[in-house]
Protein backbone atom coordinates (compact mmCIF):
# COMPACT_ATOMS: atom_id res chain seq x y z
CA UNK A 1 -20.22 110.26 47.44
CA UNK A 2 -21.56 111.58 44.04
CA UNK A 3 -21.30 109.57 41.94
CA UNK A 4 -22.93 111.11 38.19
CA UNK A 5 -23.50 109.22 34.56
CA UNK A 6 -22.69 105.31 35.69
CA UNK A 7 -23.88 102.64 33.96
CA UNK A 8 -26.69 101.31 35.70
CA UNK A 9 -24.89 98.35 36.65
CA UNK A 10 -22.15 100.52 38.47
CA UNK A 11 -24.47 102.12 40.04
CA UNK A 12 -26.05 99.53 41.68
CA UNK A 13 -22.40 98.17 42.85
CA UNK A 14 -21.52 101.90 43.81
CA UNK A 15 -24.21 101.83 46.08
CA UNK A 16 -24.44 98.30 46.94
CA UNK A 17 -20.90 98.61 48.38
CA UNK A 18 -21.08 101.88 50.21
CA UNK A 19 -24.70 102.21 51.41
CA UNK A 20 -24.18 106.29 51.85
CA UNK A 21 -23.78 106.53 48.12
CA UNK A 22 -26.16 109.13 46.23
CA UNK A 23 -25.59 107.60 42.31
CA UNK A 24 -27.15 108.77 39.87
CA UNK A 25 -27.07 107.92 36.27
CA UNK A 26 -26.77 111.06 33.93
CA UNK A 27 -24.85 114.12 33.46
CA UNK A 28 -23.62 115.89 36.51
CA UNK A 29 -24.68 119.18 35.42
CA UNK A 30 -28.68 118.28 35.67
CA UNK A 31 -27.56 116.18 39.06
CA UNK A 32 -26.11 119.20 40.87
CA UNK A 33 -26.43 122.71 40.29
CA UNK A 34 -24.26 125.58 42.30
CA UNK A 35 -25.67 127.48 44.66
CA UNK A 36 -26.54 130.99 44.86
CA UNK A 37 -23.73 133.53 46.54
CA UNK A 38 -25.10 133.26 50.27
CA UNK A 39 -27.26 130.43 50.02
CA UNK A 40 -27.34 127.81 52.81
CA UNK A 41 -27.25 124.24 51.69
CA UNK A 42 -29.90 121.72 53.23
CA UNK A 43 -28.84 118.62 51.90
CA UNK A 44 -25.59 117.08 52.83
CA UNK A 45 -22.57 118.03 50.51
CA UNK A 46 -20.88 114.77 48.87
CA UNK A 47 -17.46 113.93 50.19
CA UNK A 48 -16.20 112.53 47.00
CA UNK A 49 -17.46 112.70 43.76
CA UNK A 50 -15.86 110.45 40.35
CA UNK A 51 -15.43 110.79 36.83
CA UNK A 52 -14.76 108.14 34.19
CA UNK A 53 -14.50 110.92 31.58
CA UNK A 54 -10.78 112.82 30.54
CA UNK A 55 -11.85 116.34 30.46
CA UNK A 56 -9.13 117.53 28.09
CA UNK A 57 -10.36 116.57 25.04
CA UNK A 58 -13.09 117.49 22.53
CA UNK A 59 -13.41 120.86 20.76
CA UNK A 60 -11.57 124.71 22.00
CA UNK A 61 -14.87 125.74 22.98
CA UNK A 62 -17.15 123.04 23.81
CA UNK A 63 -13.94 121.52 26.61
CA UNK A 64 -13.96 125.03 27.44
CA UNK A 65 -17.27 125.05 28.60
CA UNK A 66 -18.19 121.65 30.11
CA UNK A 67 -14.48 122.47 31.82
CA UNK A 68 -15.51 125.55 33.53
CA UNK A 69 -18.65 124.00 34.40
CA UNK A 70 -17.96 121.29 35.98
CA UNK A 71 -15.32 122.96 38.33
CA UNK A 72 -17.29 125.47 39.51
CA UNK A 73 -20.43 122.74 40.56
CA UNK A 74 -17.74 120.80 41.84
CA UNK A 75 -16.24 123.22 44.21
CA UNK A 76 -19.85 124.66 44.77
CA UNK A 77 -20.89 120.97 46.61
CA UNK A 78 -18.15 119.39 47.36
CA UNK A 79 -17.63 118.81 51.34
CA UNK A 80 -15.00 120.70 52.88
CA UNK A 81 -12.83 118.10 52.95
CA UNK A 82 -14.22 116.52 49.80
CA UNK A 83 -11.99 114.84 46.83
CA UNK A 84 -13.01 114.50 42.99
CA UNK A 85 -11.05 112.24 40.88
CA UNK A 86 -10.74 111.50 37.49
CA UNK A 87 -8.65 110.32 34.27
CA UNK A 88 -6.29 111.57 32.05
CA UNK A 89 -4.50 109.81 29.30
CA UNK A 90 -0.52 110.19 29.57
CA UNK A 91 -0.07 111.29 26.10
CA UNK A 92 -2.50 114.38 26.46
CA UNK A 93 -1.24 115.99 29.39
CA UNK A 94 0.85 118.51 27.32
CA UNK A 95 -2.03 119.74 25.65
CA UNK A 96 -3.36 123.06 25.92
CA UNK A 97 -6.54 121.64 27.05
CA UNK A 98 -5.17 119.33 29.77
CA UNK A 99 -2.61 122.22 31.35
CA UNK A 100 -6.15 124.16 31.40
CA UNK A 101 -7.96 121.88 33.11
CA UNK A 102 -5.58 120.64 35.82
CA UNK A 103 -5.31 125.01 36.36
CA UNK A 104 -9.00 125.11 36.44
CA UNK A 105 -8.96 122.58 38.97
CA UNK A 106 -5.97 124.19 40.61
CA UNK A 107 -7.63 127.63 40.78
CA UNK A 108 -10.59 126.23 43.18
CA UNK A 109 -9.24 123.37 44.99
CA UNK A 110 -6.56 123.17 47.24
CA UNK A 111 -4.66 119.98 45.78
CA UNK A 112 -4.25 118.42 42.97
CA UNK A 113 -2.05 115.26 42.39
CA UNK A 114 -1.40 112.98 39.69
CA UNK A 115 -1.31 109.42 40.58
CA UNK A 116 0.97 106.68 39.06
CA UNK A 117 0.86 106.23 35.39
CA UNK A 118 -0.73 102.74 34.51
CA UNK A 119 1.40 102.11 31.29
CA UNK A 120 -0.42 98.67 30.70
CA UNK A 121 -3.62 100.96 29.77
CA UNK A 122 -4.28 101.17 26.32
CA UNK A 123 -3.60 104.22 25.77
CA UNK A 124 -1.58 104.76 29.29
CA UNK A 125 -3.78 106.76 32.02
CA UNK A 126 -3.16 107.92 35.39
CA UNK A 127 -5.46 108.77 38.23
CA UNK A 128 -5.75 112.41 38.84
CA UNK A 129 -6.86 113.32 42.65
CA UNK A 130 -8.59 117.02 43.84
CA UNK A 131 -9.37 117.21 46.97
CA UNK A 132 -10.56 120.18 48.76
CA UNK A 133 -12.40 123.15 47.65
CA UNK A 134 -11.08 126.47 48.12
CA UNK A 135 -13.65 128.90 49.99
């Protein structure tokens, strides 16, 4: 597991609680970086990474960017079989920049679900699950 930008309490309970953990506290972009075309990697690839972050909000071009970013380092070291989940608030998933991101997520990993909305959440959230990167 990946597990990028927790508190530093979290962190310690992230790895307290699964002792295979790699957290680290910061950004993800300075955590991982993608490899270069034909590169083999030596260290093993996290199975799951997850966000605490929506990633369809903020300005056109700065969601834009930190958007296509982060997909392509996530597909670029994710395991094979490897999941990255995140949150999105209910009443933003009509927005241009939440259809973008769920197709940006779409375009390089094999499955992307939705989980149930959590209505008590102020405002209401849902889970959303990628799994799989696309070769």
């Amino acid at each position: 597991m990946l597990a990028a930008r927790l508190s530093r309490l979290l962190r310690g309970i992230a790895v307290r609680r699964s002792p295979s953990a790699n957290g680290k506290y910061g950004l993800i972009a300075p955590v991982v970086k993608p490899m270069p075309s034909g590169a083999q990697h030596t260290k093993p690839m996290p199975s799951s990474s997850q966000s605490g972050r929506t990633f369809s909000s903020g300005p056109r071009h700065s969601a834009v960017t930190v958007q296509e970013h982060l997909v392509e380092v996530l597909a670029a070291v994710l395991a094979p079989t490897g999941a990255f989940t995140t949150f999105a608030y209910r009443h933003a998933a009509p927005l241009v920049s939440a259809r973008r991101f769920r197709d940006l997520l779409s375009d390089r990993l094999e499955e992307v679900v939705p989980g149930r909305t959590v209505w008590r959440n102020s405002p209401s959230a849902y889970v959303l699950h990628a799994r799989r990167p696309r070769p």
